[in-house]
PDB file of N, CA and C in Angstrom:
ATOM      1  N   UNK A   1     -27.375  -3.320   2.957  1.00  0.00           N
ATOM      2  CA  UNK A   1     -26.662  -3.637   1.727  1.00  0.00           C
ATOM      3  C   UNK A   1     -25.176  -3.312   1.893  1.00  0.00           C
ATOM      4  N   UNK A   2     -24.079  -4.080   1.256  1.00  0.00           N
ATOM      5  CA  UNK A   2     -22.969  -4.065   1.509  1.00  0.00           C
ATOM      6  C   UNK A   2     -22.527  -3.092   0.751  1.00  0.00           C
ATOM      7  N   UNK A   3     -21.600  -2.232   0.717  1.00  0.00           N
ATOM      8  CA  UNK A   3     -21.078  -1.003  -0.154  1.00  0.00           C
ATOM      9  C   UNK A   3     -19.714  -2.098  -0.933  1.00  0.00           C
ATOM     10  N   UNK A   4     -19.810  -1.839  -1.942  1.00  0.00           N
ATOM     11  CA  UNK A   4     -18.518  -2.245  -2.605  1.00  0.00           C
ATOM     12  C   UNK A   4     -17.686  -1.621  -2.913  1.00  0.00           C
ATOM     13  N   UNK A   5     -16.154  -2.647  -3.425  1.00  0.00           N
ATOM     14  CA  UNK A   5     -14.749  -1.859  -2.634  1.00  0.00           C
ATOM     15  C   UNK A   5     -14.710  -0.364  -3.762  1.00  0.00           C
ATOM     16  N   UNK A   6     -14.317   0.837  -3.133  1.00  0.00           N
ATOM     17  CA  UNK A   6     -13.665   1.486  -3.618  1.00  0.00           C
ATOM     18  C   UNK A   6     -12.533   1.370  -3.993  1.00  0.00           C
ATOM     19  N   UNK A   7     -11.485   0.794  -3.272  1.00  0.00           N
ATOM     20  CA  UNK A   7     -10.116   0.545  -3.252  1.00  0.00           C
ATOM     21  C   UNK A   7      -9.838  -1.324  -3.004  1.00  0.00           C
ATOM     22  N   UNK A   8      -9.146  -1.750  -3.922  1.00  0.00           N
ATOM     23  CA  UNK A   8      -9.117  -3.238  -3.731  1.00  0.00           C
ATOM     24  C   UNK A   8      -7.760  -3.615  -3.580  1.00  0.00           C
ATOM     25  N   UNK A   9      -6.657  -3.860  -3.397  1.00  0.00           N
ATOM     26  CA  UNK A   9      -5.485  -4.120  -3.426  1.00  0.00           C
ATOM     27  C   UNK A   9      -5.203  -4.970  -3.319  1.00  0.00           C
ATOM     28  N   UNK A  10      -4.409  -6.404  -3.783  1.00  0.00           N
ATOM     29  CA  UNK A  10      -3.701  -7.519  -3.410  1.00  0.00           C
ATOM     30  C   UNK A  10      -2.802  -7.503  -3.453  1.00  0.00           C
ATOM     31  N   UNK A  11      -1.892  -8.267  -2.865  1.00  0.00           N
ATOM     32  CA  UNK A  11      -0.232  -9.074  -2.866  1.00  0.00           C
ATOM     33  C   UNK A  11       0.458  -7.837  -3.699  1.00  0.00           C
ATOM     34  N   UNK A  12       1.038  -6.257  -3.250  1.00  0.00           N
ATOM     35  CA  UNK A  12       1.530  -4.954  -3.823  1.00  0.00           C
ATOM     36  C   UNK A  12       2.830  -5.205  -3.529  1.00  0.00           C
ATOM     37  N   UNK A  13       3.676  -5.375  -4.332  1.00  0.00           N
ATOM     38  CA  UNK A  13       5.579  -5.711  -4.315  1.00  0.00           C
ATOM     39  C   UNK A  13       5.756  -5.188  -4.794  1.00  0.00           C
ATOM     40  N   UNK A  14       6.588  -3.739  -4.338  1.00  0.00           N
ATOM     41  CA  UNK A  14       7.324  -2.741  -4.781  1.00  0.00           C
ATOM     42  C   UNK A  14       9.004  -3.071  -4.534  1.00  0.00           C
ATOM     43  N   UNK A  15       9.391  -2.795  -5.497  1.00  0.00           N
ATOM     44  CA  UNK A  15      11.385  -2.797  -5.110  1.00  0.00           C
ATOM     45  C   UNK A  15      11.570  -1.742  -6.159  1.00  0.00           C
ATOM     46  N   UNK A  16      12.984  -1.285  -5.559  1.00  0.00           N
ATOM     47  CA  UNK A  16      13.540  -0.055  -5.829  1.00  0.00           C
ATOM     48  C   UNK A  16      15.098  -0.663  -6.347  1.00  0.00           C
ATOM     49  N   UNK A  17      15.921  -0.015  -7.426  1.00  0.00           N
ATOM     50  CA  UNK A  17      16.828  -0.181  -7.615  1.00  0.00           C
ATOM     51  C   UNK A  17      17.772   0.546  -7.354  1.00  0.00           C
ATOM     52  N   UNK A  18      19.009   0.197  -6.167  1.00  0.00           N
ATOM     53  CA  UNK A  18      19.873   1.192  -5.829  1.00  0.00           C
ATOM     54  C   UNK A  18      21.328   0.549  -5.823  1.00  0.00           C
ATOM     55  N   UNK A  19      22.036   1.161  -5.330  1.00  0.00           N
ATOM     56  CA  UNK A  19      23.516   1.223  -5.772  1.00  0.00           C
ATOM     57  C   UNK A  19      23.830  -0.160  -5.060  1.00  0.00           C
ATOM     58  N   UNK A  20      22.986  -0.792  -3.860  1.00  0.00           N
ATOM     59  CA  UNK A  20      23.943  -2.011  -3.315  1.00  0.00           C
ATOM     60  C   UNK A  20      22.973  -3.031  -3.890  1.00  0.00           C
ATOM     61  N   UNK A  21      21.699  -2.847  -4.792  1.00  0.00           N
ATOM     62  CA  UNK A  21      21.130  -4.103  -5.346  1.00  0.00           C
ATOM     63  C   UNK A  21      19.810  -3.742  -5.244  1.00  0.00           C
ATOM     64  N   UNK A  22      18.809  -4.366  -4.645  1.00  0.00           N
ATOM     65  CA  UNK A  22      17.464  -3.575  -4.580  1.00  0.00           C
ATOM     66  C   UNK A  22      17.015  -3.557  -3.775  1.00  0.00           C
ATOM     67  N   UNK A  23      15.732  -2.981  -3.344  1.00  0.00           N
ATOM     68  CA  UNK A  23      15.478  -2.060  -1.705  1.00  0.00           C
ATOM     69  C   UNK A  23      13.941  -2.373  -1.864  1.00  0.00           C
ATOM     70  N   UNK A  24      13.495  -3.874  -1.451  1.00  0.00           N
ATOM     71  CA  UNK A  24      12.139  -4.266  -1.033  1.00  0.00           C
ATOM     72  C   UNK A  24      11.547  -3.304  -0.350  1.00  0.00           C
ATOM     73  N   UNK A  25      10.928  -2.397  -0.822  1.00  0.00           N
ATOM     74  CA  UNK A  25       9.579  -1.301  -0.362  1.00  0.00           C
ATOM     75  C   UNK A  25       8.468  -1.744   0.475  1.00  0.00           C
ATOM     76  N   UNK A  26       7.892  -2.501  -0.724  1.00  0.00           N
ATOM     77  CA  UNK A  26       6.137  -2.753   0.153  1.00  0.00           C
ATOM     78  C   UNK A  26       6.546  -4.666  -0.576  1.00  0.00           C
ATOM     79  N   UNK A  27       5.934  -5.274   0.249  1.00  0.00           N
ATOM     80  CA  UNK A  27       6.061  -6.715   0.424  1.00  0.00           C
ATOM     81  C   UNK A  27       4.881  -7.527   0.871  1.00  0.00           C
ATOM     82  N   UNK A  28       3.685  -7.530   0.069  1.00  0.00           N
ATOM     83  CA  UNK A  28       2.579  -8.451  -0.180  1.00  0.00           C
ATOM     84  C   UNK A  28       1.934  -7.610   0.359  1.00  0.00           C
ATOM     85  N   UNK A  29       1.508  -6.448  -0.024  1.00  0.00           N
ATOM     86  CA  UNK A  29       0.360  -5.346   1.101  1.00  0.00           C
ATOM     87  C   UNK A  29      -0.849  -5.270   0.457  1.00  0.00           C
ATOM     88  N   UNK A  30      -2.179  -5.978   1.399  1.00  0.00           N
ATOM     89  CA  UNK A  30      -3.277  -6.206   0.918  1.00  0.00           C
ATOM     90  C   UNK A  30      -4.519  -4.712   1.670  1.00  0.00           C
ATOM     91  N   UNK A  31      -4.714  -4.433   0.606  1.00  0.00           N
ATOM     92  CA  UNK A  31      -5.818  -3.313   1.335  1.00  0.00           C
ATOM     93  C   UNK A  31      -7.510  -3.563   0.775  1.00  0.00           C
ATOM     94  N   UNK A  32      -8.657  -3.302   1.302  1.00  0.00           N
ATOM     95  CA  UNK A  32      -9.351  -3.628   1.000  1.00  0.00           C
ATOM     96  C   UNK A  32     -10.670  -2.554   2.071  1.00  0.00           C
ATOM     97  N   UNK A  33     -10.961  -1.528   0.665  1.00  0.00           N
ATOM     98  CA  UNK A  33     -11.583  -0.353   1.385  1.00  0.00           C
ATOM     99  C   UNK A  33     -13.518   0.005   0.765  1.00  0.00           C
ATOM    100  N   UNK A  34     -14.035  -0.248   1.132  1.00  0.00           N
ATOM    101  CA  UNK A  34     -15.710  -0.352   0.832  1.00  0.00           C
ATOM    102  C   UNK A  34     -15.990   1.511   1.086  1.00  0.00           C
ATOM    103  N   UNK A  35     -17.228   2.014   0.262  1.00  0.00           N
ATOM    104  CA  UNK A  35     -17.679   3.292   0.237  1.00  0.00           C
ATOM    105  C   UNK A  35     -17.717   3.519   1.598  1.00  0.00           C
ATOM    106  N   UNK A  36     -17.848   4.986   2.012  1.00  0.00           N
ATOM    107  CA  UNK A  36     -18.404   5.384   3.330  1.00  0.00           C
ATOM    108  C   UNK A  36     -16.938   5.021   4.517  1.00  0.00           C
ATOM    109  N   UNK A  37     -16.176   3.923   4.099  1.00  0.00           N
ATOM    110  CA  UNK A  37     -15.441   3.781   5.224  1.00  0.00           C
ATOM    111  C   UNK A  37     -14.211   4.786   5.448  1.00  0.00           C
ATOM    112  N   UNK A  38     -13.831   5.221   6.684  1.00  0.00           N
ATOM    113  CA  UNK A  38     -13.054   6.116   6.904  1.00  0.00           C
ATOM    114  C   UNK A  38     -11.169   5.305   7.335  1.00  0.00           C
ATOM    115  N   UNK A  39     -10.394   5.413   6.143  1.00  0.00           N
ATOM    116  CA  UNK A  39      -9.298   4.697   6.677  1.00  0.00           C
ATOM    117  C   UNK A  39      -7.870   5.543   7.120  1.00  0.00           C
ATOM    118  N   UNK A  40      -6.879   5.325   7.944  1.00  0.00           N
ATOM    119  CA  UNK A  40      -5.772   6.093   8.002  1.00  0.00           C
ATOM    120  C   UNK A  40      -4.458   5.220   7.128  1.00  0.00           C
ATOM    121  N   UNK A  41      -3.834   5.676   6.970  1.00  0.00           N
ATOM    122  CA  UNK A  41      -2.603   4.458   6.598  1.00  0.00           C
ATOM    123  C   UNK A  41      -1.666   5.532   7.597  1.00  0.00           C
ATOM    124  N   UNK A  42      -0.439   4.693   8.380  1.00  0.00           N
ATOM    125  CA  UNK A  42       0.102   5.392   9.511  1.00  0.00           C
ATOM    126  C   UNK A  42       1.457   4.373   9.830  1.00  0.00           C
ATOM    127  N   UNK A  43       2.412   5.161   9.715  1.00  0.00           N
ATOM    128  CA  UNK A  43       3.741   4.668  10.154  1.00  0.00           C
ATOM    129  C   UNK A  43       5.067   5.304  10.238  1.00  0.00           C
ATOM    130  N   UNK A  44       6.113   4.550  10.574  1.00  0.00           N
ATOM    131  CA  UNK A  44       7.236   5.601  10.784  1.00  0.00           C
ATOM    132  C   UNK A  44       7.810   6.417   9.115  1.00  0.00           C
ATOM    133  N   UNK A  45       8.368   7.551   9.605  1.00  0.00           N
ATOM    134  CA  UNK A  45       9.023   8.063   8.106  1.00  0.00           C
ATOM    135  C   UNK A  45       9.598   6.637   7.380  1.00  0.00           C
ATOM    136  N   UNK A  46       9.688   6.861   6.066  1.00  0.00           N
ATOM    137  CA  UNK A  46      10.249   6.046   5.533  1.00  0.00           C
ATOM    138  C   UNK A  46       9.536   4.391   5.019  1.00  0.00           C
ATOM    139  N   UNK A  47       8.580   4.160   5.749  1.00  0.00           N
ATOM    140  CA  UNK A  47       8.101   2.987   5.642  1.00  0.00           C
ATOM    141  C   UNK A  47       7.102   2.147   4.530  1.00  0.00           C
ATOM    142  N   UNK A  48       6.809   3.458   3.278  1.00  0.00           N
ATOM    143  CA  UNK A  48       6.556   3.040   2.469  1.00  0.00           C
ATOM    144  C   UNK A  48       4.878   3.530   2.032  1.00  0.00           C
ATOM    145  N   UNK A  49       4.434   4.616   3.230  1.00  0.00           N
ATOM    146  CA  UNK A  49       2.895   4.710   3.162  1.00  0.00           C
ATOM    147  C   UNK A  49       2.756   5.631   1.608  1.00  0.00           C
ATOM    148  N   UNK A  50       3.774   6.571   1.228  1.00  0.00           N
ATOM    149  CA  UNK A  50       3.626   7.304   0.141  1.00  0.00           C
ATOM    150  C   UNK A  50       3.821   6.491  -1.053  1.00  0.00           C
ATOM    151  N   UNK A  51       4.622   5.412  -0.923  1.00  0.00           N
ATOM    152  CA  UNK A  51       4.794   4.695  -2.322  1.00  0.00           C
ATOM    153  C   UNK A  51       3.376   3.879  -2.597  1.00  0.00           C
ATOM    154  N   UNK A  52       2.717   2.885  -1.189  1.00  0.00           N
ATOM    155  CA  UNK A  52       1.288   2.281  -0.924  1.00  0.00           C
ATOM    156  C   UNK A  52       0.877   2.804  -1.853  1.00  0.00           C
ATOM    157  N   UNK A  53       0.625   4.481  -1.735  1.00  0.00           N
ATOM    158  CA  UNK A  53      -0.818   5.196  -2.164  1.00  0.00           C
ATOM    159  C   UNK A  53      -0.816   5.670  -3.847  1.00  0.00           C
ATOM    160  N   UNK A  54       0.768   6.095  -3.781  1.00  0.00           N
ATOM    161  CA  UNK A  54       1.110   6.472  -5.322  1.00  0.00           C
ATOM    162  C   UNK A  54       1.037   5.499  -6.552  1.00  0.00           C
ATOM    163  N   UNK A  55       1.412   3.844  -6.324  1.00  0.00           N
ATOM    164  CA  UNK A  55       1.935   2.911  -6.832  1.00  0.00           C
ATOM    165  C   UNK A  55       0.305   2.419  -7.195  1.00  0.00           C
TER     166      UNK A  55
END
């Protein structure tokens, strides 16, 4: 039997408003996470994994 999603995410567009205009964050980020599965999210500083998870 298939476990269904815990976590579902589609098309996630985050922008930020800053002093030279706005600061595209996360740009169509699709996640898609079923019970039991073990996932990492992983990248350089800055790249947006804390906004992913908070947002």
């Amino acid at each position: 039997m298939e476990e269904k999603a815990i976590l579902d995410i589609r098309d996630l567009h985050v922008w930020f408003r800053v002093y030279e205009g706005v600061s595209r964050v996360l740009d169509g980020v699709s996640l898609y996470v079923r019970g039991g599965e073990h996932v990492g999210l992983v990248g350089e500083t800055g790249c947006g994994k804390t906004v992913a998870m908070k947002t």
